[in-house]
Protein backbone atom coordinates (compact mmCIF):
# COMPACT_ATOMS: atom_id res chain seq x y z
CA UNK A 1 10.39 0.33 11.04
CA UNK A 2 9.26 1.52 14.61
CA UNK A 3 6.50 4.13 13.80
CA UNK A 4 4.05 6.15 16.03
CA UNK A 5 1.69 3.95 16.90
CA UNK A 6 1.65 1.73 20.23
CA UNK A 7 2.62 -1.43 18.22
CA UNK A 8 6.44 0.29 17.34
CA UNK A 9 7.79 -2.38 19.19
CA UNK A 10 6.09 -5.08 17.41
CA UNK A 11 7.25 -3.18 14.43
CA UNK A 12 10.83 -3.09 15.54
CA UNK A 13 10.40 -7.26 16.02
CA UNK A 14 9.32 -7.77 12.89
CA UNK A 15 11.38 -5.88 10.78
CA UNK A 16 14.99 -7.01 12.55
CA UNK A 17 13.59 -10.37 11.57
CA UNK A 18 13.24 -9.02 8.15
CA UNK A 19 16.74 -7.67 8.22
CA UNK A 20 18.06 -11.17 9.64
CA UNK A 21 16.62 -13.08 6.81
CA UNK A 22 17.22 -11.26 3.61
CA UNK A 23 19.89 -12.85 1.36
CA UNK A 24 22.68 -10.42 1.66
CA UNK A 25 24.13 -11.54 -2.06
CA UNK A 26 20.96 -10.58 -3.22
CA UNK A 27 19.89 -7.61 -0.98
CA UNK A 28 21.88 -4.57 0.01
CA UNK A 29 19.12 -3.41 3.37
CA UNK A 30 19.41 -0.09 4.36
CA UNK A 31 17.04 0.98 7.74
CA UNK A 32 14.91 3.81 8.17
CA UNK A 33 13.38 3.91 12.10
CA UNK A 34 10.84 6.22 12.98
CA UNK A 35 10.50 7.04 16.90
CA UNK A 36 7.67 7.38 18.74
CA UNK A 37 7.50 10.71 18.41
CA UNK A 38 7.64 10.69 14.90
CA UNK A 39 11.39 11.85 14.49
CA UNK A 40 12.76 9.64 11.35
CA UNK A 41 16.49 8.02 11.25
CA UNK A 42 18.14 7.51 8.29
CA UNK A 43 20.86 5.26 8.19
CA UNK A 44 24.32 6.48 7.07
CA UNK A 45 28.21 5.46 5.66
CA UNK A 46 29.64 5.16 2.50
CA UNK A 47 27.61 2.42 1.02
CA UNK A 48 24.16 3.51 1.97
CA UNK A 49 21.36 4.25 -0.42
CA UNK A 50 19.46 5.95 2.41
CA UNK A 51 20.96 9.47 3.19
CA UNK A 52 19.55 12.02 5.70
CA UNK A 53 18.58 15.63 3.87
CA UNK A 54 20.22 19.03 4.82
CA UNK A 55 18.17 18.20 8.47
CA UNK A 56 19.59 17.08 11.56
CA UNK A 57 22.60 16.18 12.71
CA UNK A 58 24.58 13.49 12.46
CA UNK A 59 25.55 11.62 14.98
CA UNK A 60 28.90 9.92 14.83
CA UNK A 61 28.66 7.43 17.14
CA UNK A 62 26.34 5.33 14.77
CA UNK A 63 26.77 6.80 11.64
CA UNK A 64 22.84 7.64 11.95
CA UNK A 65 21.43 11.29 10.90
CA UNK A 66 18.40 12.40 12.92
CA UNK A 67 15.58 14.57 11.09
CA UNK A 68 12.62 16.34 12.12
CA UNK A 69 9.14 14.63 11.70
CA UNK A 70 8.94 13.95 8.19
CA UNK A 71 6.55 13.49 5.90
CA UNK A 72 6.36 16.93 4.79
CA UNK A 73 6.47 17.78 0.84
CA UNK A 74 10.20 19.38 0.92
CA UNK A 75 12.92 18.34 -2.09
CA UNK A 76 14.83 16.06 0.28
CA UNK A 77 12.32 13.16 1.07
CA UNK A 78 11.38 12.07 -2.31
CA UNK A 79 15.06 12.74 -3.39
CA UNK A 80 16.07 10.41 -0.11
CA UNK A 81 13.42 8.02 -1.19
CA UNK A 82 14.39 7.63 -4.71
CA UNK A 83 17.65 5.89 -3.88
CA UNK A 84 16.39 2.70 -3.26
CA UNK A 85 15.09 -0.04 -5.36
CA UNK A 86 12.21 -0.79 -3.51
CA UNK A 87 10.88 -0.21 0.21
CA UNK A 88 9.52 -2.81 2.94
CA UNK A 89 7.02 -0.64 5.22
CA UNK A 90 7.27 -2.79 8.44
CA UNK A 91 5.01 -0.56 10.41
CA UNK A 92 1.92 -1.55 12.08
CA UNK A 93 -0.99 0.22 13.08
CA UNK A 94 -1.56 3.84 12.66
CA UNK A 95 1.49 6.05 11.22
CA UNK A 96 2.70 3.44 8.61
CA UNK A 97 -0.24 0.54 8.07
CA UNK A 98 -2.55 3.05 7.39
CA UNK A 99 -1.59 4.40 3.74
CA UNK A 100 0.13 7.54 4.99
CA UNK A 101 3.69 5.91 4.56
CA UNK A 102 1.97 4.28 1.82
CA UNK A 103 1.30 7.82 0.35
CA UNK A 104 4.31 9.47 0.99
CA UNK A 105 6.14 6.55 -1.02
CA UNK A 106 3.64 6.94 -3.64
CA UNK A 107 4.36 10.99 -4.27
CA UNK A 108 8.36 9.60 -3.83
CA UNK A 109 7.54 7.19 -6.91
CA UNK A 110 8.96 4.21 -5.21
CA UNK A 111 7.95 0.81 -5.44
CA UNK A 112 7.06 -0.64 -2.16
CA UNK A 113 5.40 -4.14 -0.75
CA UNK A 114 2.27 -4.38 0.50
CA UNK A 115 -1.12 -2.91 0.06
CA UNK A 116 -1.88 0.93 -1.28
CA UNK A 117 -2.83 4.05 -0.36
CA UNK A 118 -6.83 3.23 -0.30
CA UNK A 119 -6.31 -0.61 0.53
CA UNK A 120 -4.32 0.18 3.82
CA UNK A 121 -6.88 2.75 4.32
CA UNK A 122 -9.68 0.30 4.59
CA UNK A 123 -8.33 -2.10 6.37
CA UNK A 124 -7.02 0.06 9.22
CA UNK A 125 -10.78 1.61 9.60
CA UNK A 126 -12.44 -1.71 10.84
CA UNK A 127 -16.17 0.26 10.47
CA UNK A 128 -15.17 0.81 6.63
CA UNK A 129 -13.95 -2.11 5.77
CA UNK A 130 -16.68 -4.19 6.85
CA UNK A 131 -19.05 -2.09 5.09
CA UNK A 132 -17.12 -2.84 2.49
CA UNK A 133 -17.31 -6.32 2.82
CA UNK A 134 -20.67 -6.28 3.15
CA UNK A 135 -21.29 -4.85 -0.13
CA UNK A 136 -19.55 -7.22 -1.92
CA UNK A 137 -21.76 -10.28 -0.04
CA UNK A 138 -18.78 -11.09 2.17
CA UNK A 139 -19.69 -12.16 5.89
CA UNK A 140 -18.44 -10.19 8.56
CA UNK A 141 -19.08 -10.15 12.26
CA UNK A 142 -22.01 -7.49 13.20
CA UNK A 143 -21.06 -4.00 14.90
CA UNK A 144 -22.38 -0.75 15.46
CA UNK A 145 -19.85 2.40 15.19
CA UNK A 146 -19.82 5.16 18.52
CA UNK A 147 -18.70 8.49 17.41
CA UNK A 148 -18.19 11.21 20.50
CA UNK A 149 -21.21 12.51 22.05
CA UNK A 150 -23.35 9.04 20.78
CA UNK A 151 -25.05 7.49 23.27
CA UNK A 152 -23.46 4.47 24.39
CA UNK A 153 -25.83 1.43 23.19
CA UNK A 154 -25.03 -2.62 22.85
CA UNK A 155 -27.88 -4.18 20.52
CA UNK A 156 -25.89 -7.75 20.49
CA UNK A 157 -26.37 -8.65 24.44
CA UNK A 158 -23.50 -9.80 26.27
CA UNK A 159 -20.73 -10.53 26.18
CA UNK A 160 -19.47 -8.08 23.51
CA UNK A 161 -15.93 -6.56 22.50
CA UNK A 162 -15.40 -2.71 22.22
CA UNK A 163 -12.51 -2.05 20.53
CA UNK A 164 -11.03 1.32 18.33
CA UNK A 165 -11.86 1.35 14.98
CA UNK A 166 -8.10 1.71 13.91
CA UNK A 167 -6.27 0.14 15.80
CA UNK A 168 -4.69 -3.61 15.87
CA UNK A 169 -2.61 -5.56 18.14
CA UNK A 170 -5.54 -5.59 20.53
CA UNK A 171 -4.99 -2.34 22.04
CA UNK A 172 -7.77 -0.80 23.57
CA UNK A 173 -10.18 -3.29 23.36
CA UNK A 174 -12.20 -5.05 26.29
CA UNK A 175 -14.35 -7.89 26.07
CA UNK A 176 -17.60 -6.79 28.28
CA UNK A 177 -19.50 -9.04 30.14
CA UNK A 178 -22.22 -6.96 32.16
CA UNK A 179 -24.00 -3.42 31.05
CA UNK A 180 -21.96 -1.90 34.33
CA UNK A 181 -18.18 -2.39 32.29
CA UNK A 182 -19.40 -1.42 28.80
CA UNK A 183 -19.17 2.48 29.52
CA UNK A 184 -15.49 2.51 30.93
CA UNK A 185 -14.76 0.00 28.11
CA UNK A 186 -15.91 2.63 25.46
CA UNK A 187 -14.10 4.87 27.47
CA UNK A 188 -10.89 3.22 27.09
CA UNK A 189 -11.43 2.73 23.43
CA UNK A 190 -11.84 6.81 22.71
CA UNK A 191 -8.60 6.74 24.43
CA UNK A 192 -7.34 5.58 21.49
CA UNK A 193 -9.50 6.86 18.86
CA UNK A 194 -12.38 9.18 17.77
CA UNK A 195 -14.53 6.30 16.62
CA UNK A 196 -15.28 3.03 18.77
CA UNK A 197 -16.83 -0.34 17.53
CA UNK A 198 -19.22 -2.22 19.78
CA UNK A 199 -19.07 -5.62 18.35
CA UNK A 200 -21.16 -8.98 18.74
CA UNK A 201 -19.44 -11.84 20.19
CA UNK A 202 -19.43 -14.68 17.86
CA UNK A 203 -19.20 -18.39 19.86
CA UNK A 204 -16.75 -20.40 18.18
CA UNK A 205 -13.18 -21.06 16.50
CA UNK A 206 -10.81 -18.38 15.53
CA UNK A 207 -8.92 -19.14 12.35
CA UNK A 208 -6.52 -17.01 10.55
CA UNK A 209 -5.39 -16.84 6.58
CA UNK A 210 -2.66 -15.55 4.82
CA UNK A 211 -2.65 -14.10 1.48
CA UNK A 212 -0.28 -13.58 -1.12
CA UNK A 213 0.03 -11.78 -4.43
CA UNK A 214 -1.10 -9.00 -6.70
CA UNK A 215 -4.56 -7.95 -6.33
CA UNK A 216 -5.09 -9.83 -10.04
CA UNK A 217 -4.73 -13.29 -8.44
CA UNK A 218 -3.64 -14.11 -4.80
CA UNK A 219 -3.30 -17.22 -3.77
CA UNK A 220 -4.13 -18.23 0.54
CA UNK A 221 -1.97 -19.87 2.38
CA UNK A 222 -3.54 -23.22 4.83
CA UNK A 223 -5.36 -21.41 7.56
CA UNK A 224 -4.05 -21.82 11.18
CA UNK A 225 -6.52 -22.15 14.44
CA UNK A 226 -5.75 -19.90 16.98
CA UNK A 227 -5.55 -21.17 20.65
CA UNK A 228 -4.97 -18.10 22.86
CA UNK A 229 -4.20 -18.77 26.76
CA UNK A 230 -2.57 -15.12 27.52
CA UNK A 231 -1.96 -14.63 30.88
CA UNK A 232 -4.03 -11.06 31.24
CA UNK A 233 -7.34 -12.38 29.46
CA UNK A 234 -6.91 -16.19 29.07
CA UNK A 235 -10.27 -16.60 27.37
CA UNK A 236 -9.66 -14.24 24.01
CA UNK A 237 -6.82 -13.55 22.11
CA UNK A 238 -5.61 -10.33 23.51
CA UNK A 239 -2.35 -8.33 23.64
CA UNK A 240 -0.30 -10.72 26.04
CA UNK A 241 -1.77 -13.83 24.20
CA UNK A 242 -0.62 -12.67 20.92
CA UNK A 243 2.83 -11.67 21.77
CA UNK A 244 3.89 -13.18 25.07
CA UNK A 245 5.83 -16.11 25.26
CA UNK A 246 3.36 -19.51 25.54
CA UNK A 247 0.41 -16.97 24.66
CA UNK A 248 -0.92 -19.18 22.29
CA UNK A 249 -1.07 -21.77 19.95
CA UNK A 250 -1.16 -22.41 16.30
CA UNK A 251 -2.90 -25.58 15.11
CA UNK A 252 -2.70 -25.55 11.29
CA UNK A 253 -4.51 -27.06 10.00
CA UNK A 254 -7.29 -25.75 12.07
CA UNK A 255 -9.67 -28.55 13.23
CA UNK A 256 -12.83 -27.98 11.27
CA UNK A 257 -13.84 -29.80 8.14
CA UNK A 258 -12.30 -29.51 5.15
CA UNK A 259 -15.14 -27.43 3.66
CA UNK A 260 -14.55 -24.93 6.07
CA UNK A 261 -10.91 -24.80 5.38
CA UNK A 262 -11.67 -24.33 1.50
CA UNK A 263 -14.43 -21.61 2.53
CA UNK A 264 -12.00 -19.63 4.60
CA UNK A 265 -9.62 -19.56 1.88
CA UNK A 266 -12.12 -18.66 -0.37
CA UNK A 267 -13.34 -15.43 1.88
CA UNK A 268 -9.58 -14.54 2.40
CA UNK A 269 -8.92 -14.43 -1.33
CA UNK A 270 -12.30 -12.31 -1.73
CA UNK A 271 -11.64 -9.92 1.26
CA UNK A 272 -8.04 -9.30 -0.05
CA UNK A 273 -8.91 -8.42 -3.45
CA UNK A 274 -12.46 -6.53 -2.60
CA UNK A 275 -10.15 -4.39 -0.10
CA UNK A 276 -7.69 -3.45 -3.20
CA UNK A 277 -5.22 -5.22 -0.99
CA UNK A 278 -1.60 -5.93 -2.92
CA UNK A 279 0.89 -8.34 -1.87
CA UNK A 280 0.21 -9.26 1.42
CA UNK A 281 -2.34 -9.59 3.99
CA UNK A 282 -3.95 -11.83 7.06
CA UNK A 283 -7.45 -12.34 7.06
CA UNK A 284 -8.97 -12.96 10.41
CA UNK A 285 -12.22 -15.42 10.64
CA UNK A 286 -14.47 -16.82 13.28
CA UNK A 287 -15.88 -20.60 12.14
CA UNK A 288 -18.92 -20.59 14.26
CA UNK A 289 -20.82 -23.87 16.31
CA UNK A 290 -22.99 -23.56 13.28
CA UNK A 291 -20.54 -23.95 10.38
CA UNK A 292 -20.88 -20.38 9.08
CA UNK A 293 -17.54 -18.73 8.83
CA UNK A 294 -17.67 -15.18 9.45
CA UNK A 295 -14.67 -12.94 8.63
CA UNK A 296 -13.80 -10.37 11.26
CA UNK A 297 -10.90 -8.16 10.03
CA UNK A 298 -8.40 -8.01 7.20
CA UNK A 299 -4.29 -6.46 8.33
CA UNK A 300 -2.62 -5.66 5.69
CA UNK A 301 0.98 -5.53 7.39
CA UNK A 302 0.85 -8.40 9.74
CA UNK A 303 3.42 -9.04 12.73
CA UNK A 304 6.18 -10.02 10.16
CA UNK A 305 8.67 -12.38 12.19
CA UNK A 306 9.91 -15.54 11.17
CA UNK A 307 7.52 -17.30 13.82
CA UNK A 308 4.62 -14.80 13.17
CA UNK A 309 1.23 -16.41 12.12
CA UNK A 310 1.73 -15.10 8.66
CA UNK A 311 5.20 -16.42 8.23
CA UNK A 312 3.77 -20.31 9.82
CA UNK A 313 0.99 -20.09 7.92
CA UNK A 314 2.81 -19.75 4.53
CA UNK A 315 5.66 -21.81 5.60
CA UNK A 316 3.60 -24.35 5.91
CA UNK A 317 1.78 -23.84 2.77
CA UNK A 318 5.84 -24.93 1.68
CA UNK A 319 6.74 -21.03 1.25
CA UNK A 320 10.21 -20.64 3.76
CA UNK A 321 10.20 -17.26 5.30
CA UNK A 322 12.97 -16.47 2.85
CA UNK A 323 11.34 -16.91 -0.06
CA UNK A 324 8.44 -15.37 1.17
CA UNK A 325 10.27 -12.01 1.21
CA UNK A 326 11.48 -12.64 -2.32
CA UNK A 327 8.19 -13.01 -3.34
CA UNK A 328 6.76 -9.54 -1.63
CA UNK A 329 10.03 -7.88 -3.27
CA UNK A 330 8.72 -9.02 -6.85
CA UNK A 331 5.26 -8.32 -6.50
CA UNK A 332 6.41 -4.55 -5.21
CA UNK A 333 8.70 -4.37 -8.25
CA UNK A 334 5.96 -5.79 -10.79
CA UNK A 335 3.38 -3.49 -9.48
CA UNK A 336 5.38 -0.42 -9.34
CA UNK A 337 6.29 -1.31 -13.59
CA UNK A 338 2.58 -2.15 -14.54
CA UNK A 339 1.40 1.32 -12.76
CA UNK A 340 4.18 3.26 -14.58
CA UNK A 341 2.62 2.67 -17.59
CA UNK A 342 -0.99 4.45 -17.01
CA UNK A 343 -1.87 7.56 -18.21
CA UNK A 344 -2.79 10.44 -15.42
C-alpha cells in the first residue's frame, strides 16, 4: 500500500479498507507500505509472514523495519516475498498499477490479485491501450499523443481534455476551453509525464463497469452513472469530485436504456480480456446523445474502499465487499496454480 505515485493516499484509503474487511478467521494480513519516496516497510513481531532483510533498522516503537528502495534483484526480496500465501497490490497509479510491483512479484513467484505484468502495462499507458482497443474493433474516445518537442496541435475543436498518458485519479489533466489555455494545459500534463494525450470531448453520460474474474471468463458487474459536482471543476469528474466528500453521485443503474446497459457490459467484458486483464478491473465509458457508447479507459486497480465505485457497483450486482475480496484471493491463487504448470 502507499506507493510513489501522487495517488499514495488514495492507496493508503483503500487498502486500510481492505485490512478492515478481511475475515480475520480466514486471513492472517500482514502490511507492506511503500513511502513516497520509495522507502518500503515491512511489518514485524512474532507472528508475521512479512520480515524485513539484513536492511534497515528496526524501529521498536512499531515493531516496523525500514529498508532502502527496493525492488532491486538481491536474495532478501524474493525470500521476504515468498512467505506469504498470496499478495493484494493496493497501489494506484505509477510505482505499483503499472506492472512493476506486478513484476517484481512475478520474479518472487508469488501469487497476487489483479492484472499482470503486460495487462497493468497497458492499461496505465492510456495511448497504448486504446490502440489496443482499437485493433480489436472496440470503441474508444479519439486522441492524439504529444511527445516533447511536438508541436502542440488540437484536431477535435474545443472543448478538449489534456491529460498524462499514465496517470489516473485525474491528476494533471485540464479540460480546455479556448486555443489560449491548451499550451499551459499541455504544460501541466509533461509535469507529470513524458507523453501527453490531447483528447476529444465526447457530449454525454459517463458510466462506469466493473469486472471480475480470470481473463478466461469475467463476468461485469451493473454499470453505475456517474454524476460529478466537485467543488474545483463542477462540470467533469475531476480530482475533488472523485474523492471529496458530496463530489458525486452514483446512480446505478445508470439512466439509459437497457440496450445500452447490456452494450456497456459487453465492451467491459471485451476491454478486460483484450487488455490481458486478470481479476479485476473498472472500465470507464461515455454513452453519447447519439446512443453510441464509447469506452474511454480501462484501471486495473481501482480506488478499492468499501464505498468505492467498484465495490457499489458489484455490491449491487449482490457481491458484499467481503466476498468480493474472497473472490480476488481465489482467482490470484487459481491463476498462480494454472501458470505453474507451463513449460519455460
Amino acid at each position: 500500500m502507499g506507493g510513489r505515485s501522487s495517488e499514495h493516499e488514495i492507496s493508503m484509503a483503500s487498502a486500510r479498507s481492505v485490512l478492515e474487511s478481511l475475515d480475520p478467521d480466514r486471513y492472517e494480513a500482514v502490511t507492506v507500505e511503500i513511502d513516497r519516496d520509495g522507502k518500503w516497510e515491512l511489518e514485524s513481531g512474532e507472528s508475521r509472514a512479512l520480515y524485513a532483510g539484513a536492511a534497515g533498522e528496526l524501529d521498536e516503537s512499531d515493531g516496523r523495519t525500514a529498508v532502502e528502495t527496493l525492488p532491486v534483484p538481491t536474495e532478501s526480496v524474493p525470500a521476504t516475498l515468498a512467505g506469504v500465501d498470496v499478495v493484494i497490490p493496493v497501489l494506484h497509479g505509477p510505482f505499483g498499477e503499472d506492472g512493476t510491483v506486478q513484476g517484481l512479484l512475478e520474479l518472487a513467484g508469488v501469487p497476487y490479485v489483479g492484472a499482470g505484468v503486460l495487462g497493468s502495462a497497458l492499461a496505465m499507458d492510456k495511448d497504448k491501450f486504446k490502440a489496443v482497443m482499437r485493433d480489436s474493433q472496440i470503441p474508444v474516445t479519439r486522441n492524439i499523443t504529444l511527445r516533447e518537442g511536438d508541436e502542440i496541435g488540437n484536431p477535435f475543436g474545443y472543448p478538449v481534455f489534456v491529460k498524462p498518458a499514465r496517470l489516473g485519479s485525474s491528476v494533471g489533466i485540464t479540460k480546455v476551453r479556448s486555443k489560449e489555455e491548451l499550451a499551459p494545459a499541455v504544460e501541466l500534463a509533461f509535469r507529470h509525464d513524458e507523453k501527453v494525450l490531447v483528447e476529444e470531448f465526447v457530449a454525454g453520460i459517463e458510466v462506469e463497469c466493473g469486472v471480475l474474474g480470470s481473463n478466461r471468463s469475467p463476468i461485469a458487474s451493473l454499470p453505475g452513472e456517474i454524476v460529478p459536482h466537485g467543488f474545483a471543476a463542477p462540470d467533469w469528474y475531476d480530482y475533488s469530485a472523485k474523492y471529496d466528500e458530496g463530489g458525486m453521485d452514483l446512480i446505478v443503474p445508470p439512466r439509459i436504456s437497457t440496450e445500452q446497459i447490456e452494450r456497456v457490459q459487453q465492451l467491459a467484458v471485451e476491454s478486460f480480456v483484450a487488455a490481458e486483464c486478470e481479476g479485476m478491473a473498472r472500465v470507464d465509458f461515455f454513452v453519447r446523445e447519439d446512443g453510441d457508447v464509447l469506452v474511454n479507459e480501462l484501471n486495473t486497480i481501482p480506488g478499492f474502499t468499501a464505498t468505492s465505485v467498484y465495490a457499489k457497483l458489484f455490491e449491487a450486482s449482490g457481491i458484499p465487499y467481503p466476498e468480493l475480496l474472497d473472490r480476488l484471493v481465489e482467482l490470484a491463487l487459481e491463476r498462480h496454480e494454472r501458470r505453474s504448470r507451463l513449460s519455460y
